[in-house]
PDB file of N, CA and C in Angstrom:
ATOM      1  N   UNK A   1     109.445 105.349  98.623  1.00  0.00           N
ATOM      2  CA  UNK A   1     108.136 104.916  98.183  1.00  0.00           C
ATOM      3  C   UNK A   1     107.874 105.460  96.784  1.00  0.00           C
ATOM      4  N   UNK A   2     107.076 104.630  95.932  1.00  0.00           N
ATOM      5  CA  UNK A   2     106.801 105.142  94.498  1.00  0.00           C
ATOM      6  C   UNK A   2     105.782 106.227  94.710  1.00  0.00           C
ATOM      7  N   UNK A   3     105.531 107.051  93.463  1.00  0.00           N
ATOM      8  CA  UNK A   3     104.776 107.869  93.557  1.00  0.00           C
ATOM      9  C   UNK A   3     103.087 107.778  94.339  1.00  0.00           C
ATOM     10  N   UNK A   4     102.925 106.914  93.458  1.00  0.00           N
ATOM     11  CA  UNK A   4     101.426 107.378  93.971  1.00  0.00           C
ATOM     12  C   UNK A   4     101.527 105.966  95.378  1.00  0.00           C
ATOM     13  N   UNK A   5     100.533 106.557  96.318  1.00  0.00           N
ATOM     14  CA  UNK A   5     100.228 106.095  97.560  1.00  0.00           C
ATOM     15  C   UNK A   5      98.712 106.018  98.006  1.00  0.00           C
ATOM     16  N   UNK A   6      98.549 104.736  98.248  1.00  0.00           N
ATOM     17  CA  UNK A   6      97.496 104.332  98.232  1.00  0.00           C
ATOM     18  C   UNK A   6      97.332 104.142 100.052  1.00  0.00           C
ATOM     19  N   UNK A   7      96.258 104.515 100.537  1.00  0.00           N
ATOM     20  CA  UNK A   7      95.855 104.413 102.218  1.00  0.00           C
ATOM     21  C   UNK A   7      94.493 103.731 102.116  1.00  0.00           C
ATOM     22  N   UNK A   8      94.588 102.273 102.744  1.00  0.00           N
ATOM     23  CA  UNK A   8      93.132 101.678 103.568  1.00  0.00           C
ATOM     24  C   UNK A   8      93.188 101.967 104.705  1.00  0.00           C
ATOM     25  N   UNK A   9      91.586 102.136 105.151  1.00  0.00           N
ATOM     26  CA  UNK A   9      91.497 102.533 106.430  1.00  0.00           C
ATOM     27  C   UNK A   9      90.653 100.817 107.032  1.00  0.00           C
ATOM     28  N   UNK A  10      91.474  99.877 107.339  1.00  0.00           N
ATOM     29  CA  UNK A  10      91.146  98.791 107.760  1.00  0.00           C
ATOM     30  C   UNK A  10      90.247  98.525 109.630  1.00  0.00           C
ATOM     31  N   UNK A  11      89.159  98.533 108.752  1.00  0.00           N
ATOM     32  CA  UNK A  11      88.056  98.752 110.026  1.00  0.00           C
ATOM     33  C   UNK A  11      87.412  97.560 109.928  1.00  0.00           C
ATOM     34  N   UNK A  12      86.876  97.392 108.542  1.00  0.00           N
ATOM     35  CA  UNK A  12      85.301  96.262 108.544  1.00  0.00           C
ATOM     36  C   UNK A  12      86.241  94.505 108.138  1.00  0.00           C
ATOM     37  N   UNK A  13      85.328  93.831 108.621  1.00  0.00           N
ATOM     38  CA  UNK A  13      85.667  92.531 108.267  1.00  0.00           C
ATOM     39  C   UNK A  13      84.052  91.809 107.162  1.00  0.00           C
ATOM     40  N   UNK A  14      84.499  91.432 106.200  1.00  0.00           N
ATOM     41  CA  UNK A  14      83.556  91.359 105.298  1.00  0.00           C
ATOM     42  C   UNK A  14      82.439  92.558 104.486  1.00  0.00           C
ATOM     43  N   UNK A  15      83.321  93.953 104.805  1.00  0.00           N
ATOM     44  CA  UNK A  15      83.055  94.750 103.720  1.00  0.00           C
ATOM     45  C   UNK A  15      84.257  95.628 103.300  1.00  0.00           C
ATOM     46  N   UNK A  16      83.926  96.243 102.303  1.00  0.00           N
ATOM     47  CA  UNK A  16      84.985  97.126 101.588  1.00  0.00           C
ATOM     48  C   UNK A  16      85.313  98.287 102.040  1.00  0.00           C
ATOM     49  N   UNK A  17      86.871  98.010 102.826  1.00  0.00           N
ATOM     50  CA  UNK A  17      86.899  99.527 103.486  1.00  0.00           C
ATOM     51  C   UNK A  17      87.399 100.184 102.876  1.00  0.00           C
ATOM     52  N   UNK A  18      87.293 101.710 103.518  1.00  0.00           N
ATOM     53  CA  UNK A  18      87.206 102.589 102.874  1.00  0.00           C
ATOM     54  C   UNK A  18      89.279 102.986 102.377  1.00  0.00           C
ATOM     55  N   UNK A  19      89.260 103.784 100.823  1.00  0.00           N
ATOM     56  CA  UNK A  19      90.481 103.861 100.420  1.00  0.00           C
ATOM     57  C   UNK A  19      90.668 105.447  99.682  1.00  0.00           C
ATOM     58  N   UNK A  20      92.046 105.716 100.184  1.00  0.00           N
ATOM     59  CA  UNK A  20      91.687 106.841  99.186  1.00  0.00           C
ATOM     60  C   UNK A  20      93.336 106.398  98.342  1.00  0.00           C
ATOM     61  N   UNK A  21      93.612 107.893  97.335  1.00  0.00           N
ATOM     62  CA  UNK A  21      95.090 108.255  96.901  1.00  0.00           C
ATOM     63  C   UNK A  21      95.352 109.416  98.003  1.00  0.00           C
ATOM     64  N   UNK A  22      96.469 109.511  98.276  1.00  0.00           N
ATOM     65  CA  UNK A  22      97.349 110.329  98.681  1.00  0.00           C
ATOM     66  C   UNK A  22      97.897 111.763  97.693  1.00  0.00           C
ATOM     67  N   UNK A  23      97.330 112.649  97.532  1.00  0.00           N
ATOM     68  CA  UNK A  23      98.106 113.518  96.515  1.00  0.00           C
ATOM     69  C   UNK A  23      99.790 113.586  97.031  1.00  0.00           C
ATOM     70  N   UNK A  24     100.472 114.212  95.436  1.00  0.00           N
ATOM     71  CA  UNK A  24     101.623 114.306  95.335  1.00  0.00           C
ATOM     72  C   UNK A  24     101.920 114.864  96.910  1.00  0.00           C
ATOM     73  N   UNK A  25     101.839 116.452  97.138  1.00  0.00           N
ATOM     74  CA  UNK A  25     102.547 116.487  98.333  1.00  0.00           C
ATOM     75  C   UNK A  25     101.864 116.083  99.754  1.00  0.00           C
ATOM     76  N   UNK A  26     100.972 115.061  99.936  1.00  0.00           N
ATOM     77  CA  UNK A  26     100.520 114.187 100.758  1.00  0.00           C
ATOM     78  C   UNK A  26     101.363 112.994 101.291  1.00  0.00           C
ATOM     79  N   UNK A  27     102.084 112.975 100.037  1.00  0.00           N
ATOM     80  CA  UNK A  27     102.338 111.658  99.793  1.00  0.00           C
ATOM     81  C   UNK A  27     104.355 111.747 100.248  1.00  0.00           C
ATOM     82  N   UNK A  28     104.407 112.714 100.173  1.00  0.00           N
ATOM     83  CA  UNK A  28     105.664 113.224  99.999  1.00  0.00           C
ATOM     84  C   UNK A  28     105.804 113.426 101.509  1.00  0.00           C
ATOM     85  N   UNK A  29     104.472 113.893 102.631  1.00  0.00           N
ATOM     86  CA  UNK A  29     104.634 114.510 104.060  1.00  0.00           C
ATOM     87  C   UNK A  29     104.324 112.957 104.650  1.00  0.00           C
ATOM     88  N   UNK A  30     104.045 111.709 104.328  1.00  0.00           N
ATOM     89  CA  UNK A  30     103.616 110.382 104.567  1.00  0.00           C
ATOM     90  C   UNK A  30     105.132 110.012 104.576  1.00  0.00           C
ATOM     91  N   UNK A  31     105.867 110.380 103.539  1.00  0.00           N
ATOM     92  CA  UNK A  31     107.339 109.626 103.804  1.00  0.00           C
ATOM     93  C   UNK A  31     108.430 110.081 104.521  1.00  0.00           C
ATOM     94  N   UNK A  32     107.829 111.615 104.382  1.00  0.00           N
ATOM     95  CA  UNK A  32     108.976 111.588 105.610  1.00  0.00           C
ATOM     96  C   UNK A  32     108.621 111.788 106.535  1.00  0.00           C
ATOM     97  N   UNK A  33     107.098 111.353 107.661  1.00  0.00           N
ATOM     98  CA  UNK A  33     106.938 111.036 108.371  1.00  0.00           C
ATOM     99  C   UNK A  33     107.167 109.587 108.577  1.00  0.00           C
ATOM    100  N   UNK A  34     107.194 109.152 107.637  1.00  0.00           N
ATOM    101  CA  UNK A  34     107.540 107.655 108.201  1.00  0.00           C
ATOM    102  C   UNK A  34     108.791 107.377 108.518  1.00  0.00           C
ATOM    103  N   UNK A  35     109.843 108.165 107.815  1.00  0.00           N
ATOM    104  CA  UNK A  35     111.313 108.130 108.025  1.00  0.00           C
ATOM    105  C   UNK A  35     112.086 108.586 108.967  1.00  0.00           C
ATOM    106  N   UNK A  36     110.731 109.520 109.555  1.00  0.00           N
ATOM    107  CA  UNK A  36     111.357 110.172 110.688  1.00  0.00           C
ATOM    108  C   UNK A  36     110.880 108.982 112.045  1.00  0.00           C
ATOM    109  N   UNK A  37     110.293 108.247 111.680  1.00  0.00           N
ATOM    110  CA  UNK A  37     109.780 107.589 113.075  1.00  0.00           C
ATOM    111  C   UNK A  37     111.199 106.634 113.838  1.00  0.00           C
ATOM    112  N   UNK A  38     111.063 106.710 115.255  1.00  0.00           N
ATOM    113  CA  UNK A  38     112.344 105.743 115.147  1.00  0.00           C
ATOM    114  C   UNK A  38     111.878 104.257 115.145  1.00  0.00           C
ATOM    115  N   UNK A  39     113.129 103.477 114.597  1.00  0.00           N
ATOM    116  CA  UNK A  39     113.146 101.583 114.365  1.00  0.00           C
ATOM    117  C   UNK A  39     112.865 101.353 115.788  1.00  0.00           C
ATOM    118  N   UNK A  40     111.936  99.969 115.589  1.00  0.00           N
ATOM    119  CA  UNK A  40     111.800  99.448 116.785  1.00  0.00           C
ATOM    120  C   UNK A  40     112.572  97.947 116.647  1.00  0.00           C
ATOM    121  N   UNK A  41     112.934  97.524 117.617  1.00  0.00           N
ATOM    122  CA  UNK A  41     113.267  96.303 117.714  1.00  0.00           C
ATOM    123  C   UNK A  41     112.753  94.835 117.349  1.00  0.00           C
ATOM    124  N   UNK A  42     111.559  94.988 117.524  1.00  0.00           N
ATOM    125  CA  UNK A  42     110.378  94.542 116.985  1.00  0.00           C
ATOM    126  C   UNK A  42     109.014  95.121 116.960  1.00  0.00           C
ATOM    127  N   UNK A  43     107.831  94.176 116.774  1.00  0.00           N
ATOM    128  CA  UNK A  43     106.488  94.403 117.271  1.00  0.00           C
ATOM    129  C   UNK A  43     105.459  93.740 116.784  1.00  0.00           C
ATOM    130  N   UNK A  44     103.918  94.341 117.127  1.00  0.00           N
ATOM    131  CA  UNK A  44     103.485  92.919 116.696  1.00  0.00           C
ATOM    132  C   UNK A  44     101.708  93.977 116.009  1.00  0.00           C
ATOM    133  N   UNK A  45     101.476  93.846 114.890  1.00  0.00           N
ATOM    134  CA  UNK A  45     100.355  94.234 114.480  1.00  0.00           C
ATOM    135  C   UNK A  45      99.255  93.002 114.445  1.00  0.00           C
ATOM    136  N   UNK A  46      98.055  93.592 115.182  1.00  0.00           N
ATOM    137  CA  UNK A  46      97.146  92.190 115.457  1.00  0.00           C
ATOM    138  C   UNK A  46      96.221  92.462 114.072  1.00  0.00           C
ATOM    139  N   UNK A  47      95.560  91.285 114.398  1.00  0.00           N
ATOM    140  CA  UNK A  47      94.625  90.962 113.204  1.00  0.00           C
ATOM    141  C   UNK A  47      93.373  90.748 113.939  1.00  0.00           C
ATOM    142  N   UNK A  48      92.665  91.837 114.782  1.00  0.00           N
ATOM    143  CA  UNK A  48      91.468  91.372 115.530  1.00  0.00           C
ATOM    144  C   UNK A  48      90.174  91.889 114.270  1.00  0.00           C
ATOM    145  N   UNK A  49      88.779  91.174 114.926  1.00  0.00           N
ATOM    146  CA  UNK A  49      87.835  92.357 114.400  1.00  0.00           C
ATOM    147  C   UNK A  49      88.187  93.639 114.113  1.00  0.00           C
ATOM    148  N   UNK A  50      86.812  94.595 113.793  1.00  0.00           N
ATOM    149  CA  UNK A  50      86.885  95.990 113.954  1.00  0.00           C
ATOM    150  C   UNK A  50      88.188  96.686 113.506  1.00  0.00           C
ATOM    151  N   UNK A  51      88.540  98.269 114.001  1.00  0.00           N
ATOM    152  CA  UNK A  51      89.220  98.666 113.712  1.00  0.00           C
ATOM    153  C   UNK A  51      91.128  97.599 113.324  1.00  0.00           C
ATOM    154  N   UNK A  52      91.287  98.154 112.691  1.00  0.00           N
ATOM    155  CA  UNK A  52      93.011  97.319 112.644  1.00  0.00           C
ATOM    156  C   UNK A  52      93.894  98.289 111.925  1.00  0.00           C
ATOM    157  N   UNK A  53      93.709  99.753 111.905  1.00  0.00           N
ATOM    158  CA  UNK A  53      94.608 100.645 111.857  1.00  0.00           C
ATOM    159  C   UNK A  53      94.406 101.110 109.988  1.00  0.00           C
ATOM    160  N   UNK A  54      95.967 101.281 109.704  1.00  0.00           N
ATOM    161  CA  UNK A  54      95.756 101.642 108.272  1.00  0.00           C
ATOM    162  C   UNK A  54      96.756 100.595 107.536  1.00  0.00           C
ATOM    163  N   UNK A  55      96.716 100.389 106.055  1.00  0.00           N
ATOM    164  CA  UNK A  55      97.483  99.878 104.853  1.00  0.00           C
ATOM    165  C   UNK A  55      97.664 100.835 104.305  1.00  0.00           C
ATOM    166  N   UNK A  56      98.767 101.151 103.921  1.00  0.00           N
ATOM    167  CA  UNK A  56      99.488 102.088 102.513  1.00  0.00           C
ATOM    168  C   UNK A  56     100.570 101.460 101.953  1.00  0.00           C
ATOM    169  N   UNK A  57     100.166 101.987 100.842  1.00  0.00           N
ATOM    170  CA  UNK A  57     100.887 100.603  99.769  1.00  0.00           C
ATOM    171  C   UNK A  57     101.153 101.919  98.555  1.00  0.00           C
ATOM    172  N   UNK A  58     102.802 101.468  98.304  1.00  0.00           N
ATOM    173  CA  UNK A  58     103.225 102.884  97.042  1.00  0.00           C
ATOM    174  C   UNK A  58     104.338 101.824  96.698  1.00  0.00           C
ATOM    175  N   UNK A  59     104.025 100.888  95.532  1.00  0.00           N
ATOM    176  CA  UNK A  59     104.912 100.165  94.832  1.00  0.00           C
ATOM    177  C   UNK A  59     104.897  98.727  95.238  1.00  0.00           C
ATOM    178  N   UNK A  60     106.453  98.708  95.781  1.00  0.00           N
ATOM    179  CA  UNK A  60     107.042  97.208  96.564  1.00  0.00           C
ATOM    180  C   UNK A  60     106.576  97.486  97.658  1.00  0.00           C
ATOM    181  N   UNK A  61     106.430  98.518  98.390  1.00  0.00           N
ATOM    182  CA  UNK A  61     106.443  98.857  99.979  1.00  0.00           C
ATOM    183  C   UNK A  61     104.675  98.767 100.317  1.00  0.00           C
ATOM    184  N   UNK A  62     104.866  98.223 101.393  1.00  0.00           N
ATOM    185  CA  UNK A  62     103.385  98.256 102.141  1.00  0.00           C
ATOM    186  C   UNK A  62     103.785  98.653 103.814  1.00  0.00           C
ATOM    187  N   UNK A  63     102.962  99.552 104.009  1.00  0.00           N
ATOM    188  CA  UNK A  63     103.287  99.713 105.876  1.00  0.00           C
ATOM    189  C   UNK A  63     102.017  99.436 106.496  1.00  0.00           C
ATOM    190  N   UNK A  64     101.769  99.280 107.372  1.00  0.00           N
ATOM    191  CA  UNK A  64     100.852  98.678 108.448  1.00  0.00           C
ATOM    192  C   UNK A  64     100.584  99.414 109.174  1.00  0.00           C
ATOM    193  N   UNK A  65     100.122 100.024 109.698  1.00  0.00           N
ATOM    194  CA  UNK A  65     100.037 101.463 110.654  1.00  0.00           C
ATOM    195  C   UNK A  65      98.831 101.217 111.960  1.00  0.00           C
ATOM    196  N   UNK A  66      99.555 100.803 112.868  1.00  0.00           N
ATOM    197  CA  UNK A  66      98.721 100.691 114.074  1.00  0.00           C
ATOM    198  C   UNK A  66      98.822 100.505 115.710  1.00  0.00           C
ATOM    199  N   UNK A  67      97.534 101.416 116.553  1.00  0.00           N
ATOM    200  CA  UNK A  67      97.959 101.626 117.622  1.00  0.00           C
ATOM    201  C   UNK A  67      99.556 101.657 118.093  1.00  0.00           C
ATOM    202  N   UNK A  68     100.438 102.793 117.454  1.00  0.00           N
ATOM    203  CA  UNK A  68     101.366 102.915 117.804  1.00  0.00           C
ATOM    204  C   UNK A  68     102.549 101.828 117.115  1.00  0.00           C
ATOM    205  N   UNK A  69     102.625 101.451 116.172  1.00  0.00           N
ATOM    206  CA  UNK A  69     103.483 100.188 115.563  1.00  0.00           C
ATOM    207  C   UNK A  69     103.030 100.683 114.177  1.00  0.00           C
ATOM    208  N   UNK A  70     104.046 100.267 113.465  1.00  0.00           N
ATOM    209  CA  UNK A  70     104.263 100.483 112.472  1.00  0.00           C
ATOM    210  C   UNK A  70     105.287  99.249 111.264  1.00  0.00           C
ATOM    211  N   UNK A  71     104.589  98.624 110.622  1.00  0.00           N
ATOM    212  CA  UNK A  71     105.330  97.588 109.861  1.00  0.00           C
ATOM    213  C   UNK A  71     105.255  97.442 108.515  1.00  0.00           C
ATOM    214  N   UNK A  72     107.088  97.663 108.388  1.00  0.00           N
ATOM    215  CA  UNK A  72     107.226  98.497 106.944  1.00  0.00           C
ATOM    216  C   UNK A  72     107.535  97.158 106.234  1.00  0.00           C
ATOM    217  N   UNK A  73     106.995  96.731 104.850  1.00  0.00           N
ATOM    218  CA  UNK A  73     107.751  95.675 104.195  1.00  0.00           C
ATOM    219  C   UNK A  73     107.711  95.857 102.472  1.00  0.00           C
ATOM    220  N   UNK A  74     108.765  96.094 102.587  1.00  0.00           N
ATOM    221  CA  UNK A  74     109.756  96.349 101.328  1.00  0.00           C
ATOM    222  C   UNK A  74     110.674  95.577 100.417  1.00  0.00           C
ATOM    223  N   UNK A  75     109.968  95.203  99.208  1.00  0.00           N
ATOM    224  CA  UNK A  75     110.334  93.342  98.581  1.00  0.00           C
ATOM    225  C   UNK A  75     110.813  92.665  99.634  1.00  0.00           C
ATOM    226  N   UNK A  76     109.841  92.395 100.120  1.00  0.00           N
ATOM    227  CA  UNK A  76     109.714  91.162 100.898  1.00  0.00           C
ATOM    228  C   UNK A  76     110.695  91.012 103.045  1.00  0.00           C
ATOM    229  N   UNK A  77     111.573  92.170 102.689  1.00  0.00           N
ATOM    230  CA  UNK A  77     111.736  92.342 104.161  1.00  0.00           C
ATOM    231  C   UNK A  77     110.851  93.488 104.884  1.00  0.00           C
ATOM    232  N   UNK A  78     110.898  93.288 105.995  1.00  0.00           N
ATOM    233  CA  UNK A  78     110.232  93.696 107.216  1.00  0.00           C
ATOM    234  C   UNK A  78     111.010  94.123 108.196  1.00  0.00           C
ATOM    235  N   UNK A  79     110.499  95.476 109.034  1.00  0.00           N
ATOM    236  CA  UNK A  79     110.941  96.003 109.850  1.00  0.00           C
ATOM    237  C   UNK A  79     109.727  96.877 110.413  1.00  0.00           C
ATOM    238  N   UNK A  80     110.117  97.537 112.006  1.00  0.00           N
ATOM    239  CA  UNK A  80     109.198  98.181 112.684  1.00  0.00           C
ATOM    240  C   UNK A  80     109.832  99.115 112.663  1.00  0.00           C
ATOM    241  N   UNK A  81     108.488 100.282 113.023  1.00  0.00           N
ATOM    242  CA  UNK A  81     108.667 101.711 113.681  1.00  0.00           C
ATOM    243  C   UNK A  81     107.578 102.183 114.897  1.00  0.00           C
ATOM    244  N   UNK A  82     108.376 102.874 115.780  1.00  0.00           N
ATOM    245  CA  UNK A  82     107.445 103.055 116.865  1.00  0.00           C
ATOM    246  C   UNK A  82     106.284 104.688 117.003  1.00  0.00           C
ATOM    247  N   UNK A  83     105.231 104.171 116.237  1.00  0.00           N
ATOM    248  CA  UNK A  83     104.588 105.678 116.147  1.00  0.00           C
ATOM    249  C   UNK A  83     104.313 106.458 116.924  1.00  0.00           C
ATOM    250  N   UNK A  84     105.059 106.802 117.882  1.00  0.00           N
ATOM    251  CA  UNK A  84     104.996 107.653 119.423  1.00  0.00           C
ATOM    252  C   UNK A  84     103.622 108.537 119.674  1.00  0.00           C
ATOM    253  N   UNK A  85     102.672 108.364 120.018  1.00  0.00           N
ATOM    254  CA  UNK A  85     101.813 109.011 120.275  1.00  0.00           C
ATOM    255  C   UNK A  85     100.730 108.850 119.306  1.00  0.00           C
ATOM    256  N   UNK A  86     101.160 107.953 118.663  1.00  0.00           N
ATOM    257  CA  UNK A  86     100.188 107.733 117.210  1.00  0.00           C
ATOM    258  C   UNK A  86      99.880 108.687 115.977  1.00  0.00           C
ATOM    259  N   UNK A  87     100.840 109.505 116.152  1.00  0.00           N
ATOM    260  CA  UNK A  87     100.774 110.935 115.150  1.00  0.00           C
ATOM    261  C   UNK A  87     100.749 110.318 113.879  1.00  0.00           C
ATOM    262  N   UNK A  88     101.586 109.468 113.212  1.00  0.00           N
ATOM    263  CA  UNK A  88     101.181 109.128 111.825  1.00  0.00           C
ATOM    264  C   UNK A  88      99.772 108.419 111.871  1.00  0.00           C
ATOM    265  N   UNK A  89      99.965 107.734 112.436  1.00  0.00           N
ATOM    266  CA  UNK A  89      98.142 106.974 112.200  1.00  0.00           C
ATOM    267  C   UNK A  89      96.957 107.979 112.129  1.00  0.00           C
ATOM    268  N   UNK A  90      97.320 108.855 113.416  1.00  0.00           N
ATOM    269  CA  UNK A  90      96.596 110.309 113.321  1.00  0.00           C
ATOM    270  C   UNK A  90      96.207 111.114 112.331  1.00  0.00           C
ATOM    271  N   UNK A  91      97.507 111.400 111.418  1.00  0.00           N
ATOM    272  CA  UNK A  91      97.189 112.195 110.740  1.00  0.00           C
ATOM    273  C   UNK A  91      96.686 111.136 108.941  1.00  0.00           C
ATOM    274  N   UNK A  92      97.140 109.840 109.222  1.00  0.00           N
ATOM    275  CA  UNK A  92      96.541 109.229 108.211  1.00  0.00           C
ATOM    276  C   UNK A  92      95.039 109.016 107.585  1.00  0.00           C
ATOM    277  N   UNK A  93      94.732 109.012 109.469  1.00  0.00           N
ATOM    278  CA  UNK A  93      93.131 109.212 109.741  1.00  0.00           C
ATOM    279  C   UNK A  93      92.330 110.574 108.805  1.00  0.00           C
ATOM    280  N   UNK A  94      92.969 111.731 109.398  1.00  0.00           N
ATOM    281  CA  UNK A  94      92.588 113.162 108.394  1.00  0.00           C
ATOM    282  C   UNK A  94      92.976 113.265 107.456  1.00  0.00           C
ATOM    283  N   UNK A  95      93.517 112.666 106.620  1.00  0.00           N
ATOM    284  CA  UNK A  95      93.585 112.189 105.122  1.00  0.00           C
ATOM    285  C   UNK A  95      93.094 111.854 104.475  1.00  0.00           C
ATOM    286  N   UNK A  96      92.379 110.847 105.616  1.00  0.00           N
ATOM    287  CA  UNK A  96      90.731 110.430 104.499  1.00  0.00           C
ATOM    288  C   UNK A  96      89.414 111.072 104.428  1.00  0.00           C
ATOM    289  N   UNK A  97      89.404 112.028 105.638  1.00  0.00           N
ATOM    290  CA  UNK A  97      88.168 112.524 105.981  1.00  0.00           C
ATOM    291  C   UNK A  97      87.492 113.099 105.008  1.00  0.00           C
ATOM    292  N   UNK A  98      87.622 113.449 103.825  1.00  0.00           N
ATOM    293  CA  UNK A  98      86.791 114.047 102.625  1.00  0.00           C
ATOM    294  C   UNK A  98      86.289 112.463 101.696  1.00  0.00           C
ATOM    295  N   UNK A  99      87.450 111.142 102.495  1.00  0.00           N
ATOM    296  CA  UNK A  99      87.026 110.034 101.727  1.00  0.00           C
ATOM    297  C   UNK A  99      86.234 108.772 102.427  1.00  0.00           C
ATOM    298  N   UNK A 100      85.932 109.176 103.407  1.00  0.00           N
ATOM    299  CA  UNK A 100      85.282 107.914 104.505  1.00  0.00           C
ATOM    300  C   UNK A 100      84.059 108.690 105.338  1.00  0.00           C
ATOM    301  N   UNK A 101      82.790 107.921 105.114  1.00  0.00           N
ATOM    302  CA  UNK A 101      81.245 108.303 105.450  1.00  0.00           C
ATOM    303  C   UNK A 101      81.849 108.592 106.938  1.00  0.00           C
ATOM    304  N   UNK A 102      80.912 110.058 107.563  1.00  0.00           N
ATOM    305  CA  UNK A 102      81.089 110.141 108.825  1.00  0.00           C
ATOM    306  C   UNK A 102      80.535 109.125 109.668  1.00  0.00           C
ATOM    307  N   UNK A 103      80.224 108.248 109.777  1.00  0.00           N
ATOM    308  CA  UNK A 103      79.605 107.386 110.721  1.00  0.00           C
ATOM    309  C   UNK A 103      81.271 106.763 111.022  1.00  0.00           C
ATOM    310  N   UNK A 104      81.679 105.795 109.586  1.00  0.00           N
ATOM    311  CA  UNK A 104      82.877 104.943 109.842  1.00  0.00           C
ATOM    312  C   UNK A 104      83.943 105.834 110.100  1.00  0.00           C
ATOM    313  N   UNK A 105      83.971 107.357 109.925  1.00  0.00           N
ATOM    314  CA  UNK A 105      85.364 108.357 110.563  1.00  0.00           C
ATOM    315  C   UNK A 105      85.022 108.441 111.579  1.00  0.00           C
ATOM    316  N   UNK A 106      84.035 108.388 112.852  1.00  0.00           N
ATOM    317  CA  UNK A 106      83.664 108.776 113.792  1.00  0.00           C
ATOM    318  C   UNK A 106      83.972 107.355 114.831  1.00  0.00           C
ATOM    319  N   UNK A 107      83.959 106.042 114.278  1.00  0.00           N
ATOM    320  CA  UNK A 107      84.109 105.176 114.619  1.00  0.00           C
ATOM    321  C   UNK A 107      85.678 104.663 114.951  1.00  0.00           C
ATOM    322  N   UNK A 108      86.317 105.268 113.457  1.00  0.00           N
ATOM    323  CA  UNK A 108      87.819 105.334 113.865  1.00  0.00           C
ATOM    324  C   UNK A 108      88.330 105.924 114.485  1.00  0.00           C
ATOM    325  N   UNK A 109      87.869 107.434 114.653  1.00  0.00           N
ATOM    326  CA  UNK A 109      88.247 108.346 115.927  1.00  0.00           C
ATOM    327  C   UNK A 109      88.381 107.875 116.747  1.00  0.00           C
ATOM    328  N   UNK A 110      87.097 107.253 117.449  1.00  0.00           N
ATOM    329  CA  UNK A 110      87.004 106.996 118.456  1.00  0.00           C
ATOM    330  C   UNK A 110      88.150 105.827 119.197  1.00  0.00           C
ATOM    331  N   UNK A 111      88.755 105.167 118.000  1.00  0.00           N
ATOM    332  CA  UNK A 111      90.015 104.177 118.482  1.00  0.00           C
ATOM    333  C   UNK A 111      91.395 104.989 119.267  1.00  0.00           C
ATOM    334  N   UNK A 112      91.262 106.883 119.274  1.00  0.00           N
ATOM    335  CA  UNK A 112      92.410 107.094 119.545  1.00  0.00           C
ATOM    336  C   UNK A 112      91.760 107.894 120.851  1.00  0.00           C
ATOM    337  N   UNK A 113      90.771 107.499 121.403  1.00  0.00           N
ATOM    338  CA  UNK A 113      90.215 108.107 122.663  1.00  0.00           C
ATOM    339  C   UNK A 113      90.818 107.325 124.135  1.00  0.00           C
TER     340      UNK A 113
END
């Protein structure tokens, strides 16, 4: 992934959700958590209302981060990872918390209850 790393926290439909940067060694514990996740065979990230997980985007690469799935696409191919317990999404979540109003962090929490 290129340096800087960008995280949406994709919740609202018809408003601007919330985004932060990733600092350098943020950004650095994001990749190799992602590298450590294992490939899945497939999977399927939905597009409902409400919550829909996270976007991070550092260059060519964009990943998808949700309820446990993970979809990496990198000029233009695609592949999964299986986020076991949801620990990256988890900790993507407390990444933003100095950058997302407590009402809408309290709301995303609540997706891993």
């Amino acid at each position: 992934m290129a340096d800087t790393v960008s995280v949406e926290l994709d919740i609202f439909s018809g408003m601007q959700n919330p985004a932060w940067t990733l600092r350098d060694a943020e950004a650095a514990e994001f990749q190799r958590r992602l590298e450590s996740l294992p490939r899945a065979p497939g999977g399927r990230i939905a597009n409902d209302l409400g919550y829909r997980g996270f976007v991070v985007r550092a260059g060519a690469t964009t990943a998808l981060v949700q309820r446990g799935t993970v979809q990496v696409t990198r000029d233009g191919d695609a592949h999964f990872r299986t986020d076991t317990g949801r620990e990256l999404e988890r900790w993507l979540l407390e990444s933003g918390k100095p950058f997302v109003d407590p009402g809408t962090f309290a709301l995303a929490e609540r997706e891993f209850s």
